[in-house]
PDB file of N, CA and C in Angstrom:
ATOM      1  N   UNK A   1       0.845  -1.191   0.000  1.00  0.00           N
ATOM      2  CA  UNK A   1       0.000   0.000   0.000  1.00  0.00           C
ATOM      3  C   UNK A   1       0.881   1.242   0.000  1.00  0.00           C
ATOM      4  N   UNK A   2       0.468   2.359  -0.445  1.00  0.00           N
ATOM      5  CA  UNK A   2       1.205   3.440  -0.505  1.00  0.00           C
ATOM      6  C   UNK A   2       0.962   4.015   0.985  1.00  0.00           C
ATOM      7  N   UNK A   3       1.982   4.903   1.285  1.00  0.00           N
ATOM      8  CA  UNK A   3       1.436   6.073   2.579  1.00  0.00           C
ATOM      9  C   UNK A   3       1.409   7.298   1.643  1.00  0.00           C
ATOM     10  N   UNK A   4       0.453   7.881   2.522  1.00  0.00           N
ATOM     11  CA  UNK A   4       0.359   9.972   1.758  1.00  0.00           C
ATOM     12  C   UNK A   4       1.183  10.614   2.381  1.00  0.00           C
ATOM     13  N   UNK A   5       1.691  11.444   1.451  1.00  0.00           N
ATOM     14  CA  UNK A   5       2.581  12.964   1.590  1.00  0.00           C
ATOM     15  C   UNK A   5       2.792  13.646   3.452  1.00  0.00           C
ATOM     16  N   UNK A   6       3.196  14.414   3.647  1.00  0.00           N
ATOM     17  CA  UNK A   6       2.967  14.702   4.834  1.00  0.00           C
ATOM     18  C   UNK A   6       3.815  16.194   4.656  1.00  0.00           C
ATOM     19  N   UNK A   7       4.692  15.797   4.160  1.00  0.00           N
ATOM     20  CA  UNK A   7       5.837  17.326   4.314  1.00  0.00           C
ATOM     21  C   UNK A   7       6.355  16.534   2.456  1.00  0.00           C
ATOM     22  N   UNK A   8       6.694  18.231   2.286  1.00  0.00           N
ATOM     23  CA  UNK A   8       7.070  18.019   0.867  1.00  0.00           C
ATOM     24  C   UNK A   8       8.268  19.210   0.935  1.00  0.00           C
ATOM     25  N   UNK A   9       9.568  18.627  -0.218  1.00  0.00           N
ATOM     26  CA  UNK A   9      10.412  19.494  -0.141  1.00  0.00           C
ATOM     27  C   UNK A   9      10.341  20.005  -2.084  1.00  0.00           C
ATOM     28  N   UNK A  10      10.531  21.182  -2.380  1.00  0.00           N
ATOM     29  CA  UNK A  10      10.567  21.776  -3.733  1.00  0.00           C
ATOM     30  C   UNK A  10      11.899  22.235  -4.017  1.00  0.00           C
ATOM     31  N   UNK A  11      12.620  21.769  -4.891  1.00  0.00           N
ATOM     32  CA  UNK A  11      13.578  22.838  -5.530  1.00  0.00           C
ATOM     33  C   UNK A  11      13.534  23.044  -7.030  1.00  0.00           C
ATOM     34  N   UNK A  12      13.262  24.485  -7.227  1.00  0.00           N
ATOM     35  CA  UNK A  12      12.605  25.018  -8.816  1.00  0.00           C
ATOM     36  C   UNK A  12      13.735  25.342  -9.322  1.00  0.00           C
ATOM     37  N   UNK A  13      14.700  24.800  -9.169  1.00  0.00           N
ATOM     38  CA  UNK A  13      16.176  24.786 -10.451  1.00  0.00           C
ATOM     39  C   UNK A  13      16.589  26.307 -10.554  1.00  0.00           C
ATOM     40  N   UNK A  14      16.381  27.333  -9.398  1.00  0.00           N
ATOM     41  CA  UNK A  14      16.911  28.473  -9.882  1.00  0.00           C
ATOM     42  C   UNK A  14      17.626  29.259  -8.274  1.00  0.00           C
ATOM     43  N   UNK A  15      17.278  27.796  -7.834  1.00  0.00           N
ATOM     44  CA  UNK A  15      18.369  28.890  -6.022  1.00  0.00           C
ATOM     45  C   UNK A  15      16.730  29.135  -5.080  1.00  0.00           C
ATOM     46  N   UNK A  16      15.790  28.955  -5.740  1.00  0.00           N
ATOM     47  CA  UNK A  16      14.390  29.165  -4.641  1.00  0.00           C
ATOM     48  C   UNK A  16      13.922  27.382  -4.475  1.00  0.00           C
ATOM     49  N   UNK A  17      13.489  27.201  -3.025  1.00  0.00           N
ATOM     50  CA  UNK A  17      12.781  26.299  -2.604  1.00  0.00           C
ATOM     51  C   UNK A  17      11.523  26.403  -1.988  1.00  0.00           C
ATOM     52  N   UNK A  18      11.050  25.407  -1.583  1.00  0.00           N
ATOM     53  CA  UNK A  18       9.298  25.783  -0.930  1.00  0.00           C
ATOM     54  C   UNK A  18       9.309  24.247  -0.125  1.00  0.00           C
ATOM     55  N   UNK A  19       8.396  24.408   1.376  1.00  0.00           N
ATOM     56  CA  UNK A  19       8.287  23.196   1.818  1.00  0.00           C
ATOM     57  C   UNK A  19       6.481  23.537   1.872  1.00  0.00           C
ATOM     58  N   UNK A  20       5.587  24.594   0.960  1.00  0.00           N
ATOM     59  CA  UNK A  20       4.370  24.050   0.584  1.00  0.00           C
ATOM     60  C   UNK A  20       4.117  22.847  -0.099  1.00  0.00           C
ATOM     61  N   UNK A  21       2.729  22.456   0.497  1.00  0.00           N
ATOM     62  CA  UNK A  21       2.341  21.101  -0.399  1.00  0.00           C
ATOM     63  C   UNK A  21       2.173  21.611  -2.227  1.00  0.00           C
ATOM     64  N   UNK A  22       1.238  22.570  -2.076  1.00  0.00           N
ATOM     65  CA  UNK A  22       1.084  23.062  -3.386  1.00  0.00           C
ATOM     66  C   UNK A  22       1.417  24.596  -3.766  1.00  0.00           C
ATOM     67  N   UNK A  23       3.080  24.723  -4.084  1.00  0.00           N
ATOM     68  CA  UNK A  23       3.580  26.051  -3.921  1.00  0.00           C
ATOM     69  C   UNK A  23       3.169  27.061  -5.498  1.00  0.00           C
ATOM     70  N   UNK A  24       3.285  28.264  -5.341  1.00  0.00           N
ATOM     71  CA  UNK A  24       3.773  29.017  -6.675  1.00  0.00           C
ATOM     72  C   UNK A  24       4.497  29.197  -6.178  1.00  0.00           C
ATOM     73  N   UNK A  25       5.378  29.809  -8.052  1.00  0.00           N
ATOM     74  CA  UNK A  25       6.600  30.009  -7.701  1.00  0.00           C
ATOM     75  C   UNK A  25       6.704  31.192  -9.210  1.00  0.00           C
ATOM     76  N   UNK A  26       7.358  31.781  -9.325  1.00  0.00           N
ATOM     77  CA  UNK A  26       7.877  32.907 -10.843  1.00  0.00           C
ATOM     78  C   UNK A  26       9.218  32.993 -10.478  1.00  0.00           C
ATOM     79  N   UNK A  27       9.365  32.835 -11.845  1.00  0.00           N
ATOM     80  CA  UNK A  27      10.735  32.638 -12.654  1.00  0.00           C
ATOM     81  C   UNK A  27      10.945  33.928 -12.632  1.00  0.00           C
ATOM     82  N   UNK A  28      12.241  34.710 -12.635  1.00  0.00           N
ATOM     83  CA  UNK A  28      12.632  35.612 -12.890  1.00  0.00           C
ATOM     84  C   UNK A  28      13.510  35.412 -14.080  1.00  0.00           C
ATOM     85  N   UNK A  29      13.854  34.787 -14.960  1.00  0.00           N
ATOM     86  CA  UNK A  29      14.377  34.488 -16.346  1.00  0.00           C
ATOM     87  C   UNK A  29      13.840  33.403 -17.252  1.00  0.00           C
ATOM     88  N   UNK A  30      13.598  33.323 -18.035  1.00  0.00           N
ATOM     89  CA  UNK A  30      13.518  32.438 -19.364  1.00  0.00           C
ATOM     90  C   UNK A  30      14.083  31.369 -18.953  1.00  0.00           C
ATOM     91  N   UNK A  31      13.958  30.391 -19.769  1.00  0.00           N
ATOM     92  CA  UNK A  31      14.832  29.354 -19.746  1.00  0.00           C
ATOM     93  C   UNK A  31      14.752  27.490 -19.128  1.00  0.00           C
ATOM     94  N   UNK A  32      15.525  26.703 -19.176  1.00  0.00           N
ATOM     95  CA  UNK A  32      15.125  25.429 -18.591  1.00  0.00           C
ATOM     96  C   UNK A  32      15.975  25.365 -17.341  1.00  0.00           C
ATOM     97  N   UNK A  33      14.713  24.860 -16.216  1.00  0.00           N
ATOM     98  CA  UNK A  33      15.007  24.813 -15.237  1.00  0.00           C
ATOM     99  C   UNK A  33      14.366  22.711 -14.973  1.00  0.00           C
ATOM    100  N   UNK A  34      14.993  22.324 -13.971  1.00  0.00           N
ATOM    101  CA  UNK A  34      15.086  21.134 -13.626  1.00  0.00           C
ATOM    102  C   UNK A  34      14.198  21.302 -11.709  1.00  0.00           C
ATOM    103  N   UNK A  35      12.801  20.952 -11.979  1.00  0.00           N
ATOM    104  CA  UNK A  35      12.178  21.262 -10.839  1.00  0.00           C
ATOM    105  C   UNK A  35      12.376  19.910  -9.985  1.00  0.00           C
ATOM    106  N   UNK A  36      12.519  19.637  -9.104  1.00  0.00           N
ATOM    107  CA  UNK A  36      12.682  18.191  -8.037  1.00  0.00           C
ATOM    108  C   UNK A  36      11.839  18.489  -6.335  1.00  0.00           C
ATOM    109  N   UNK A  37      10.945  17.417  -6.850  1.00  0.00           N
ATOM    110  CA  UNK A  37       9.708  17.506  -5.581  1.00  0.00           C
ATOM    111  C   UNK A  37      10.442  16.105  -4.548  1.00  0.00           C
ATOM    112  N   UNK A  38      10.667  16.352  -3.272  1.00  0.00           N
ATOM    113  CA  UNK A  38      10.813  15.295  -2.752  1.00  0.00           C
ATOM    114  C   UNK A  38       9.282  15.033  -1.728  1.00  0.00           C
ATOM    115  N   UNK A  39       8.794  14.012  -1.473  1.00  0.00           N
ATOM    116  CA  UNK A  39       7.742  13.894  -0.676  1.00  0.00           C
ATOM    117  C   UNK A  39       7.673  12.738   0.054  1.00  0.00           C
ATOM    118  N   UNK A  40       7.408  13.142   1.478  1.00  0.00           N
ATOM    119  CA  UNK A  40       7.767  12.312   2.472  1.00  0.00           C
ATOM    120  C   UNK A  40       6.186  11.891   3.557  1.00  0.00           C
ATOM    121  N   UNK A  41       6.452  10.602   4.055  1.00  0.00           N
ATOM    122  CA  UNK A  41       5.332  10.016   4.909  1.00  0.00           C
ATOM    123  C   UNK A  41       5.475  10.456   5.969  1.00  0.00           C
ATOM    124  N   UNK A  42       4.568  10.197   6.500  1.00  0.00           N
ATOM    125  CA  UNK A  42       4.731  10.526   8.482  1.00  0.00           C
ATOM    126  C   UNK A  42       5.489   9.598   8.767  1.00  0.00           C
ATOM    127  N   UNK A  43       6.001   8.290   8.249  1.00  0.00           N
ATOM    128  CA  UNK A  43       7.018   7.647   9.355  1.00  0.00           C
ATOM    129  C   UNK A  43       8.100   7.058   7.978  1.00  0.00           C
ATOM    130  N   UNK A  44       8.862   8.707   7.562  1.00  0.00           N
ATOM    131  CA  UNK A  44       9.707   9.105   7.106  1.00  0.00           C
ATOM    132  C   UNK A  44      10.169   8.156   5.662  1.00  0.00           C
ATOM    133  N   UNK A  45       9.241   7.830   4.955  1.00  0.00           N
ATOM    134  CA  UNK A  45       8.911   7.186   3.717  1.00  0.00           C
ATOM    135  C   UNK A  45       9.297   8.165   2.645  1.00  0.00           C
ATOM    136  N   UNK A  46      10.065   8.270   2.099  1.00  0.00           N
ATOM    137  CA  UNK A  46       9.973   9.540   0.675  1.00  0.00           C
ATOM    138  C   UNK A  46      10.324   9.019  -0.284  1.00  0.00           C
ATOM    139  N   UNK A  47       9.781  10.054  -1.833  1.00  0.00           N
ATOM    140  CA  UNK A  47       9.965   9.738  -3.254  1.00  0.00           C
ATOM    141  C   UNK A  47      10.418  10.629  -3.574  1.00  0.00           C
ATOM    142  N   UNK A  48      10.555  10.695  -4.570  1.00  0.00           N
ATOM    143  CA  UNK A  48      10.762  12.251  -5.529  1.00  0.00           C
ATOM    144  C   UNK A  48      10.902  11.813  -6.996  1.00  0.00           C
ATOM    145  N   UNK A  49      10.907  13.382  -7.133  1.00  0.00           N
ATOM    146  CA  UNK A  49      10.684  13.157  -8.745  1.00  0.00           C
ATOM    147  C   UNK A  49      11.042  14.411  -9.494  1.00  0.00           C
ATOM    148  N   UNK A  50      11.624  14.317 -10.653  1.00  0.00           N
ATOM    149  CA  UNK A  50      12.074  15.586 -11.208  1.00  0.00           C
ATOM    150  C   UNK A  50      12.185  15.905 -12.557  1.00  0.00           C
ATOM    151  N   UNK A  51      11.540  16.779 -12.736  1.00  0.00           N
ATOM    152  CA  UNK A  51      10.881  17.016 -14.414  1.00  0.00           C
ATOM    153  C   UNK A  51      11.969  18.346 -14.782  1.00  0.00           C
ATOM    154  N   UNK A  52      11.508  18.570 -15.857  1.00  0.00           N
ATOM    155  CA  UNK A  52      12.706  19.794 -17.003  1.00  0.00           C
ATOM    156  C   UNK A  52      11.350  20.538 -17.661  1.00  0.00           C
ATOM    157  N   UNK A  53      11.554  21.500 -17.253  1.00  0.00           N
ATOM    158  CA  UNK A  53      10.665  23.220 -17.803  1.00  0.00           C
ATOM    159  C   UNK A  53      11.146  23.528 -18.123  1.00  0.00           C
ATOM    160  N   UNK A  54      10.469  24.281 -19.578  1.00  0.00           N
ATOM    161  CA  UNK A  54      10.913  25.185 -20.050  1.00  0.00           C
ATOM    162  C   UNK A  54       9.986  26.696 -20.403  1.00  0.00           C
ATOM    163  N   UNK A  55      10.353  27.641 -19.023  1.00  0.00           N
ATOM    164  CA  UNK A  55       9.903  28.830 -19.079  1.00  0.00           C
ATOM    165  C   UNK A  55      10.328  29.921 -20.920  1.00  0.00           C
ATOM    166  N   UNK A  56       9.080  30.286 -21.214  1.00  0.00           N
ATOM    167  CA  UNK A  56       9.516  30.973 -22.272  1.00  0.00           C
ATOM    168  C   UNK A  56       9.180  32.333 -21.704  1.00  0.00           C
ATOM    169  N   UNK A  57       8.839  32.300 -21.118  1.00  0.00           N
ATOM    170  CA  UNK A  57       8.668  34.264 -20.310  1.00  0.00           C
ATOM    171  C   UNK A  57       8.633  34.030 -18.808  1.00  0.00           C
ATOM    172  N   UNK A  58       8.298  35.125 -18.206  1.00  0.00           N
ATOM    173  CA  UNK A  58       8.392  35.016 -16.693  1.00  0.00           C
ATOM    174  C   UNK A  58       7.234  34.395 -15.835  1.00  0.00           C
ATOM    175  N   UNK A  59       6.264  33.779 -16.546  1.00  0.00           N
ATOM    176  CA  UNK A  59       5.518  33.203 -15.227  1.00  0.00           C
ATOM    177  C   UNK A  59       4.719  31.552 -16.150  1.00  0.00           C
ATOM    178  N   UNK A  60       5.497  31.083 -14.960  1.00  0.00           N
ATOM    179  CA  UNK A  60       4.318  29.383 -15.594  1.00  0.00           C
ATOM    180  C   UNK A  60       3.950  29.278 -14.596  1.00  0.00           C
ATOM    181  N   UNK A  61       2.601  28.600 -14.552  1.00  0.00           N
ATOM    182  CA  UNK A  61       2.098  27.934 -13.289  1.00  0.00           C
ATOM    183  C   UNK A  61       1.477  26.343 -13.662  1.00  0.00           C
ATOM    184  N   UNK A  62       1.427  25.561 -12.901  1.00  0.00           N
ATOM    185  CA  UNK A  62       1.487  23.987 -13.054  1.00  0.00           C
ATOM    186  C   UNK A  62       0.306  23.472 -12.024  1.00  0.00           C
ATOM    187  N   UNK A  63      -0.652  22.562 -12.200  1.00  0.00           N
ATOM    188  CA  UNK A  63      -1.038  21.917 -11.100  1.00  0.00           C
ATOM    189  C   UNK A  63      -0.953  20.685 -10.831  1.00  0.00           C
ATOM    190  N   UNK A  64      -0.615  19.448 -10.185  1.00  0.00           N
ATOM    191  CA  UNK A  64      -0.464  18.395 -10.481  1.00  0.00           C
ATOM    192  C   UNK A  64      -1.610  17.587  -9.672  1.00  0.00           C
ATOM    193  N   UNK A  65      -1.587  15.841 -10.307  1.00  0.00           N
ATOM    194  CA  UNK A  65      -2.802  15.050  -9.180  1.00  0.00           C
ATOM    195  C   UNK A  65      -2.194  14.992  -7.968  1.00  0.00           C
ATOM    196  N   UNK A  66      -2.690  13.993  -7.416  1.00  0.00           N
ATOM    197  CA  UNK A  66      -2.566  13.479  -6.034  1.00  0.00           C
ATOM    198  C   UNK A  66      -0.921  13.264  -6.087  1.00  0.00           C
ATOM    199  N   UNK A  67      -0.542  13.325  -4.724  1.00  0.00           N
ATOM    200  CA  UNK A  67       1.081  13.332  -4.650  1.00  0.00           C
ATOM    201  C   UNK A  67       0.975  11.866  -3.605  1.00  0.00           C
ATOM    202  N   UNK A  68       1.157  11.036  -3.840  1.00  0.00           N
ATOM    203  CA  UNK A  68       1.067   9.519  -3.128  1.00  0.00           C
ATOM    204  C   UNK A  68       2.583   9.271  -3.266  1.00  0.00           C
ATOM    205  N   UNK A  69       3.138   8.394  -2.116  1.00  0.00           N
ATOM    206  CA  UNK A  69       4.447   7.485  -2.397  1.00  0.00           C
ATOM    207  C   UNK A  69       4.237   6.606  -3.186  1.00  0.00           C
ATOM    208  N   UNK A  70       5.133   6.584  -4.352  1.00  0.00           N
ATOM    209  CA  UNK A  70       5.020   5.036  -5.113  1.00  0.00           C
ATOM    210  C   UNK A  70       4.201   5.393  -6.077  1.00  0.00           C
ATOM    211  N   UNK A  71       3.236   6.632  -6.519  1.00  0.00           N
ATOM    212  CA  UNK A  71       2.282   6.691  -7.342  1.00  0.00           C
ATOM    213  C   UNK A  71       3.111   7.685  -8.257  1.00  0.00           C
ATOM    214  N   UNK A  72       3.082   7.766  -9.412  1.00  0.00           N
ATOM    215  CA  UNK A  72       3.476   9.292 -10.596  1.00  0.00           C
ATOM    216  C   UNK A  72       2.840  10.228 -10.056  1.00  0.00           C
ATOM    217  N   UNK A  73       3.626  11.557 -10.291  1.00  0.00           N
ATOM    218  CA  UNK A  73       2.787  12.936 -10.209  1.00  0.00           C
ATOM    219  C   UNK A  73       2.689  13.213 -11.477  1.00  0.00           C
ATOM    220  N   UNK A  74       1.504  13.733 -12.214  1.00  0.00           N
ATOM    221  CA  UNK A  74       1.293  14.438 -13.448  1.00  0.00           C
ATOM    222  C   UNK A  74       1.595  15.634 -13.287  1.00  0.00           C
ATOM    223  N   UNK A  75       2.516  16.535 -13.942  1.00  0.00           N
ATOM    224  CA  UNK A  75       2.224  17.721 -13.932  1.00  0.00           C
ATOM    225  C   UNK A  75       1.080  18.523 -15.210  1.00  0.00           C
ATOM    226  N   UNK A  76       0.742  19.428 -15.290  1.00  0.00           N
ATOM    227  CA  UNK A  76      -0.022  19.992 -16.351  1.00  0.00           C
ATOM    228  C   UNK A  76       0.042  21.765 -16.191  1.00  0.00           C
ATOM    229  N   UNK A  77       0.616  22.489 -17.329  1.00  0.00           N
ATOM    230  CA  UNK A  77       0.448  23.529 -17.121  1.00  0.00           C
ATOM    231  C   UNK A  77      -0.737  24.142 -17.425  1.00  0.00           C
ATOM    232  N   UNK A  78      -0.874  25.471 -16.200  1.00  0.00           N
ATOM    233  CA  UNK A  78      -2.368  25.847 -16.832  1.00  0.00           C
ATOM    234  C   UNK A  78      -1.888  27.311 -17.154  1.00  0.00           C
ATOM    235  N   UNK A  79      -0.677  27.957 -17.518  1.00  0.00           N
ATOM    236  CA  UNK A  79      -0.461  29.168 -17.567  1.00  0.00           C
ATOM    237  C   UNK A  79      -0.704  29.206 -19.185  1.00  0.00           C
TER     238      UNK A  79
END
């Protein structure tokens, strides 16, 4: 069985992090950045996962499904 999320760590490939479950974030440059979600259980279970954006101006925003251990996150942009 999977366990759920509990604390989540973000790093958006540009020197900013977030320990929101579901953060924004703006780019201050163009360009491909390498985003890496780590996500952890209450009795210290974690995954992660890390996708490649590519900002063509200064603001994307993304929402993804359910964040489960052991399950894929979809991302999808809605910007």
């Amino acid at each position: 069985s999977s366990a759920t999320a509990t604390s989540f760590e973000w790093d958006f490939g540009d020197g900013s992090v977030s320990t929101q479950a579901d953060p924004c974030h703006t780019y201050s440059f163009a360009g491909t950045y390498d985003v890496q979600l780590f996500a952890y259980s209450a009795s210290n279970c974690f995954d992660d996962t890390t996708i490649t954006i590519y900002v063509t101006g200064t603001h994307a925003d993304f929402i993804n499904d359910s964040v489960c251990l052991g399950l894929p996150t979809n991302f999808q942009s809605i910007a």
